[in-house]
N, C-alpha and C. Protein backbone atom coordinates (compact mmCIF):
# COMPACT_ATOMS: atom_id res chain seq x y z
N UNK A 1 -16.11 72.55 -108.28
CA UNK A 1 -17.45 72.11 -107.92
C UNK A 1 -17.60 70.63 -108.28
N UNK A 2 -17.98 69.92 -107.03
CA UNK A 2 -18.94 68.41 -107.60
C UNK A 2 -19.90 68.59 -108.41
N UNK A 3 -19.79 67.61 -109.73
CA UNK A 3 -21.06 67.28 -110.26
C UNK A 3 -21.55 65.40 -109.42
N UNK A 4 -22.71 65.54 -108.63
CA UNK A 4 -23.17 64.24 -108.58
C UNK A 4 -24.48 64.08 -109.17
N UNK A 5 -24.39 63.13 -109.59
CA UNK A 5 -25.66 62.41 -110.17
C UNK A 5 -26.57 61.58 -109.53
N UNK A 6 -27.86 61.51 -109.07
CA UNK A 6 -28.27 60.33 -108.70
C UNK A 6 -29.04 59.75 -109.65
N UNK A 7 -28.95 58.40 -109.58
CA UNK A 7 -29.41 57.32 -111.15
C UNK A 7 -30.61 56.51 -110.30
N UNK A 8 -31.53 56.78 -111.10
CA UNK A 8 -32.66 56.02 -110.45
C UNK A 8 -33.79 56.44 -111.06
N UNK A 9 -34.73 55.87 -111.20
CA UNK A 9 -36.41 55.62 -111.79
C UNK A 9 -37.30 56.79 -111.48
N UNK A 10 -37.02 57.73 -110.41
CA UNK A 10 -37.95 58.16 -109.54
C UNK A 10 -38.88 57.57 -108.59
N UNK A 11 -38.10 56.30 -108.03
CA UNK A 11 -38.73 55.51 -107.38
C UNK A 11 -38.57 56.54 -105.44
N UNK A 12 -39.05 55.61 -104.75
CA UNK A 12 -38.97 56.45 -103.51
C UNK A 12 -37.53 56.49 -102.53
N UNK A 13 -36.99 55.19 -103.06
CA UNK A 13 -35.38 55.19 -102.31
C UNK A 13 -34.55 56.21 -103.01
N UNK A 14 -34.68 56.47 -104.45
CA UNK A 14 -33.61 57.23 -105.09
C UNK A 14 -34.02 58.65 -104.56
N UNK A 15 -35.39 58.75 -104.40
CA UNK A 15 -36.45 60.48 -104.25
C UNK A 15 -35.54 60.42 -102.44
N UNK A 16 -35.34 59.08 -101.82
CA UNK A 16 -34.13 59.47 -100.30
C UNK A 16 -33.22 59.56 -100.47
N UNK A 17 -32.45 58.95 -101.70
CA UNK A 17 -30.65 59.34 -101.92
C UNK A 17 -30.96 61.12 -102.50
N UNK A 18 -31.75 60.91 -102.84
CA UNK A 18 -31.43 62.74 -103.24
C UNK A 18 -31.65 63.52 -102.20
N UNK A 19 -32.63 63.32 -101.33
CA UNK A 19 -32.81 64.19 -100.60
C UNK A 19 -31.74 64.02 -99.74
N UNK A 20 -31.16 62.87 -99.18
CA UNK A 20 -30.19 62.54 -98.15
C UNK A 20 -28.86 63.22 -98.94
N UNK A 21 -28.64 63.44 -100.13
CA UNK A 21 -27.59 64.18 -100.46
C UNK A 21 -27.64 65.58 -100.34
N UNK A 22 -28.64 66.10 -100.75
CA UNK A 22 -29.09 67.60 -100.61
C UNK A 22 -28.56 68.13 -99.87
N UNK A 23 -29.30 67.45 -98.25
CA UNK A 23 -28.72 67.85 -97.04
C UNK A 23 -27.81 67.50 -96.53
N UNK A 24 -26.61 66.34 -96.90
CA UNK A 24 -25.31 66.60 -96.71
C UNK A 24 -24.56 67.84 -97.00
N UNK A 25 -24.90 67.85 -98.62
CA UNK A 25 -24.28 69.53 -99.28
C UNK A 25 -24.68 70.56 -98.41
N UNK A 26 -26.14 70.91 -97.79
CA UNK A 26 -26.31 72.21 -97.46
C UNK A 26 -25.75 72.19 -96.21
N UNK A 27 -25.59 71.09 -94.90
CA UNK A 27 -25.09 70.96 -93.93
C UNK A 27 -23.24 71.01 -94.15
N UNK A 28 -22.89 70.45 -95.01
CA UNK A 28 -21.00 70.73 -94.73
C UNK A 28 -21.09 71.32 -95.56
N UNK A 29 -21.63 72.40 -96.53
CA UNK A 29 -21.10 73.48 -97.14
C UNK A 29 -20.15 73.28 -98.12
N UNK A 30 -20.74 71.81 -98.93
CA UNK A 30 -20.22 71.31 -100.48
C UNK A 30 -20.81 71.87 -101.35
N UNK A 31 -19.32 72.32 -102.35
CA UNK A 31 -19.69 72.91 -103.42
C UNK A 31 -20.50 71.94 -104.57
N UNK A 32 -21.43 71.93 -104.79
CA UNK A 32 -21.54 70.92 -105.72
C UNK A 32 -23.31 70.94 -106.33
N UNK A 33 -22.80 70.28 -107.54
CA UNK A 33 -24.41 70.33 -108.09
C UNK A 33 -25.07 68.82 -108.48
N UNK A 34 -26.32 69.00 -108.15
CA UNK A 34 -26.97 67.64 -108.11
C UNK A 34 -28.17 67.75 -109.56
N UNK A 35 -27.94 66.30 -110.13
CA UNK A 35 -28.78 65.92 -111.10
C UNK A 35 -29.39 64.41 -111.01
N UNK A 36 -30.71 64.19 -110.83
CA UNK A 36 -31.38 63.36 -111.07
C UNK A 36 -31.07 62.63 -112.48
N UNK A 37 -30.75 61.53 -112.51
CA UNK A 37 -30.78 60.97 -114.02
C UNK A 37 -32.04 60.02 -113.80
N UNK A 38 -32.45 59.63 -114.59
CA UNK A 38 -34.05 58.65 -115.01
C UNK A 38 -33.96 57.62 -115.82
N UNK A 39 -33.37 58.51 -116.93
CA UNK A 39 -33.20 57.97 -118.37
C UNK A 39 -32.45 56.26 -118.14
N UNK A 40 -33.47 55.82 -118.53
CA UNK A 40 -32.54 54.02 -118.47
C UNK A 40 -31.07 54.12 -119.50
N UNK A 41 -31.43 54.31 -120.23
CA UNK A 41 -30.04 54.15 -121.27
C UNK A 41 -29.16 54.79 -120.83
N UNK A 42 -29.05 56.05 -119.94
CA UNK A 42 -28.24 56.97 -119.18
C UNK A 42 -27.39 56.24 -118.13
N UNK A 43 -28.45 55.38 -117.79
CA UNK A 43 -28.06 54.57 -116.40
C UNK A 43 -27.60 53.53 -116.75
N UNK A 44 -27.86 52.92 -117.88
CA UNK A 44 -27.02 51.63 -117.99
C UNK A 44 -25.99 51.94 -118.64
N UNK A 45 -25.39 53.24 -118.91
CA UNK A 45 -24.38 53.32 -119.27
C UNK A 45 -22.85 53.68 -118.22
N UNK A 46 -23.37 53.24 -117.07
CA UNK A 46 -23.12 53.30 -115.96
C UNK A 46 -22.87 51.88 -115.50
N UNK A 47 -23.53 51.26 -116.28
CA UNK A 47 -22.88 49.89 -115.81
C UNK A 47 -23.37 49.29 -114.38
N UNK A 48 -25.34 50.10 -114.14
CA UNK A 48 -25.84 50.14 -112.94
C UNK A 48 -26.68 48.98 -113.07
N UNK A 49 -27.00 47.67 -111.80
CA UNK A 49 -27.56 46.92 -112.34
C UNK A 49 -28.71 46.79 -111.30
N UNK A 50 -28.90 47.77 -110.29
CA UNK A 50 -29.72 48.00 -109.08
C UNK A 50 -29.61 49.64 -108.52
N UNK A 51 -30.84 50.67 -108.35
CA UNK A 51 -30.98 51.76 -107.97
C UNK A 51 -31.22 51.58 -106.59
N UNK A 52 -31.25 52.95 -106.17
CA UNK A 52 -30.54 54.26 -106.40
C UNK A 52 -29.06 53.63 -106.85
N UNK A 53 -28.43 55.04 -107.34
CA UNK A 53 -27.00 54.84 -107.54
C UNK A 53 -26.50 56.10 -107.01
N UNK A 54 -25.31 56.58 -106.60
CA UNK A 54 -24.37 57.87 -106.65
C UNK A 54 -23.44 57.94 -107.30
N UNK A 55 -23.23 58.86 -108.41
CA UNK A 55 -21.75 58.87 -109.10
C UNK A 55 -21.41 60.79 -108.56
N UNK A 56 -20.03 60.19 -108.19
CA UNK A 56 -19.82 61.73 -108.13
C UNK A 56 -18.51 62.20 -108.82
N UNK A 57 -18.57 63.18 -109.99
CA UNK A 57 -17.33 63.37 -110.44
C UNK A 57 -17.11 61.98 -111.55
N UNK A 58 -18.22 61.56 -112.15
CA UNK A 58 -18.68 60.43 -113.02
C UNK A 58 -17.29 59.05 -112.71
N UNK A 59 -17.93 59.19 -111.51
CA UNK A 59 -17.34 58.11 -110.57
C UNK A 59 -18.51 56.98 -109.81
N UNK A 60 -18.93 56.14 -110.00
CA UNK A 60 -20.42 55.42 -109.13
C UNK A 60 -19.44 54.94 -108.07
N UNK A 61 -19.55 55.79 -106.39
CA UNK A 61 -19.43 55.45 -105.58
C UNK A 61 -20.17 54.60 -104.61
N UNK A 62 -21.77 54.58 -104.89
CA UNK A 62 -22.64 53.46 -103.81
C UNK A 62 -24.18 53.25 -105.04
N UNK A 63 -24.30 52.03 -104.84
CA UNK A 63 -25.45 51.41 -105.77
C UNK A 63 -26.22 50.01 -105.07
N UNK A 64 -27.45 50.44 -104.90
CA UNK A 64 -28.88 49.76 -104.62
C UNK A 64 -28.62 50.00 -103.54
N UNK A 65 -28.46 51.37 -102.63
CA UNK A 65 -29.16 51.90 -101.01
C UNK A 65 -29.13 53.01 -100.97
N UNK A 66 -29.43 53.24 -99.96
CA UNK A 66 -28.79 54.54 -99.90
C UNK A 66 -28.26 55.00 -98.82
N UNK A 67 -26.75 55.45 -98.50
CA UNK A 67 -25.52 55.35 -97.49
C UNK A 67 -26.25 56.34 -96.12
N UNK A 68 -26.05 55.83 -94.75
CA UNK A 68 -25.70 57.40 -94.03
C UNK A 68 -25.40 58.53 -94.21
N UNK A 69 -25.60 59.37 -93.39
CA UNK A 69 -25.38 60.35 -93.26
C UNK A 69 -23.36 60.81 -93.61
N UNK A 70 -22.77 59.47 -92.55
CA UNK A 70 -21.47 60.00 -92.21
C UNK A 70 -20.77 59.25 -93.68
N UNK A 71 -21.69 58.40 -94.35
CA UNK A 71 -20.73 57.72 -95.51
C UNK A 71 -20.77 58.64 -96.83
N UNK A 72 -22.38 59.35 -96.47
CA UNK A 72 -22.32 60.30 -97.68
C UNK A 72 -21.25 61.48 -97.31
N UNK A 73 -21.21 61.88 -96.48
CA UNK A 73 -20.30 62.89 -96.17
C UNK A 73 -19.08 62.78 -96.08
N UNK A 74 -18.30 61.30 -96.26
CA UNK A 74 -17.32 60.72 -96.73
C UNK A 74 -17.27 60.79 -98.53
N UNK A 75 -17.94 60.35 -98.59
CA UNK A 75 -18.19 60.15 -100.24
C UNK A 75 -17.80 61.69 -101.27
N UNK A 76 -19.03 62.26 -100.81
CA UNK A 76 -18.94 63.84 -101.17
C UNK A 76 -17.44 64.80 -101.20
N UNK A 77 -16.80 64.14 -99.98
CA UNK A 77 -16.02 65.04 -99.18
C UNK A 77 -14.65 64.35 -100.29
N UNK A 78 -14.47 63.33 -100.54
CA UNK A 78 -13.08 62.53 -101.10
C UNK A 78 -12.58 63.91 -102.12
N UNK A 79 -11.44 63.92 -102.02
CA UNK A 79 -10.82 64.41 -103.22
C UNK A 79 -11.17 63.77 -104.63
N UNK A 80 -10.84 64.44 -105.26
CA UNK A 80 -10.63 63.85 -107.18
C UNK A 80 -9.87 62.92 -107.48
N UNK A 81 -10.14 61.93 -108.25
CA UNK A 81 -8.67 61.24 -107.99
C UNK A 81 -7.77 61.72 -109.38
N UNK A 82 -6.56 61.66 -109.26
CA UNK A 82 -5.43 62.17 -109.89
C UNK A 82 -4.43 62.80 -108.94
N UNK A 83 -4.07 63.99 -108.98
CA UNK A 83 -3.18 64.58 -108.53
C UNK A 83 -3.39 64.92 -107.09
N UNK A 84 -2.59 65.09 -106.34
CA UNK A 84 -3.12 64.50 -104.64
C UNK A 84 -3.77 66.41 -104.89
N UNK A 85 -3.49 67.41 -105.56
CA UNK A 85 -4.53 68.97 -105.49
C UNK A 85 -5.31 68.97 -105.99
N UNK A 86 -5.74 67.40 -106.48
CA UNK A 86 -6.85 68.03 -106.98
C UNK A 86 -6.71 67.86 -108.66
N UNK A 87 -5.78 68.30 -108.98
CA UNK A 87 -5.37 68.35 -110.76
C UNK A 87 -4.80 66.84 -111.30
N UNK A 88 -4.84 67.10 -112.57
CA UNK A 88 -4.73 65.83 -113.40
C UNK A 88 -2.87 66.25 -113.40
N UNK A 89 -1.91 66.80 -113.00
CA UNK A 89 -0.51 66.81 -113.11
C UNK A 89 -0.18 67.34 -114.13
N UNK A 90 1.01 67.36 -114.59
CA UNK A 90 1.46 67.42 -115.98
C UNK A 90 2.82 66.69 -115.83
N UNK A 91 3.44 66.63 -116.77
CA UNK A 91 4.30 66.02 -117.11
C UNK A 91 6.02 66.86 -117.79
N UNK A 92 6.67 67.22 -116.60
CA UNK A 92 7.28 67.90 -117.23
C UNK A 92 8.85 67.00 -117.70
N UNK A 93 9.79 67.16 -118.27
CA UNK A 93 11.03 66.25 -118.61
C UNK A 93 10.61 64.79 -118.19
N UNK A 94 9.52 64.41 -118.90
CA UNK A 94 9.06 62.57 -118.08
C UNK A 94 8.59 62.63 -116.69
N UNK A 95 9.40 63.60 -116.08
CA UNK A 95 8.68 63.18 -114.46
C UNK A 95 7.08 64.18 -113.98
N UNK A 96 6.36 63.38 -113.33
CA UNK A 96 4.51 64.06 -112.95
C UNK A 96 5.10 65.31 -112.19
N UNK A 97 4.35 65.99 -112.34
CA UNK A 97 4.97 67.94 -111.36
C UNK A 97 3.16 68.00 -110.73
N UNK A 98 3.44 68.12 -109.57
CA UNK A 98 2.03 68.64 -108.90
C UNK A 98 1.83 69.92 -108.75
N UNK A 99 1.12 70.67 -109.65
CA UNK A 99 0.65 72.26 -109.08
C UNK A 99 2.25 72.74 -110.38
């Protein structure tokens, strides 16, 4: 499951990145859960210096708009980064083993 966050004041652009995410998830059938953050100190720990923000997978992928339809559904949709499945690898005799 995605965890995304949206970082913002409760101002009215961030109250559209949420909603514009919502309905990405319920339209392509992403697993994922959404949290409003508010909290300034939350957000500047994010290293955010203009709202809305999106972090997904405590990743900030787009900050001060809020994306399309087809960029959020890009965004959402990316794999994890690490292991091309998804997983962080392991390491077996020195060399990375996927899965």
């Amino acid at each position: 499951m995605k965890k995304i966050k949206i970082l913002g004041s409760g101002c009215a652009k961030c109250n559209q990145l949420a909603d514009a995410v919502k309905a990405v998830i319920a339209a392509e059938g992403i697993d994922a859960s959404v949290e409003k953050v508010e909290d300034m100190q939350q957000i500047m720990a994010y290293n955010i210096l203009s709202t809305p923000a999106l972090v997904v997978d405590e990743r900030v992928v787009c900050k001060g708009r809020t994306p399309s339809y087809d960029e959020l559904k890009e965004m959402l949709s990316a794999k994890p980064q690490g292991c091309c499945c998804g997983s962080h690898g392991s390491k077996e005799n020195g060399k990375s083993s996927c899965c």
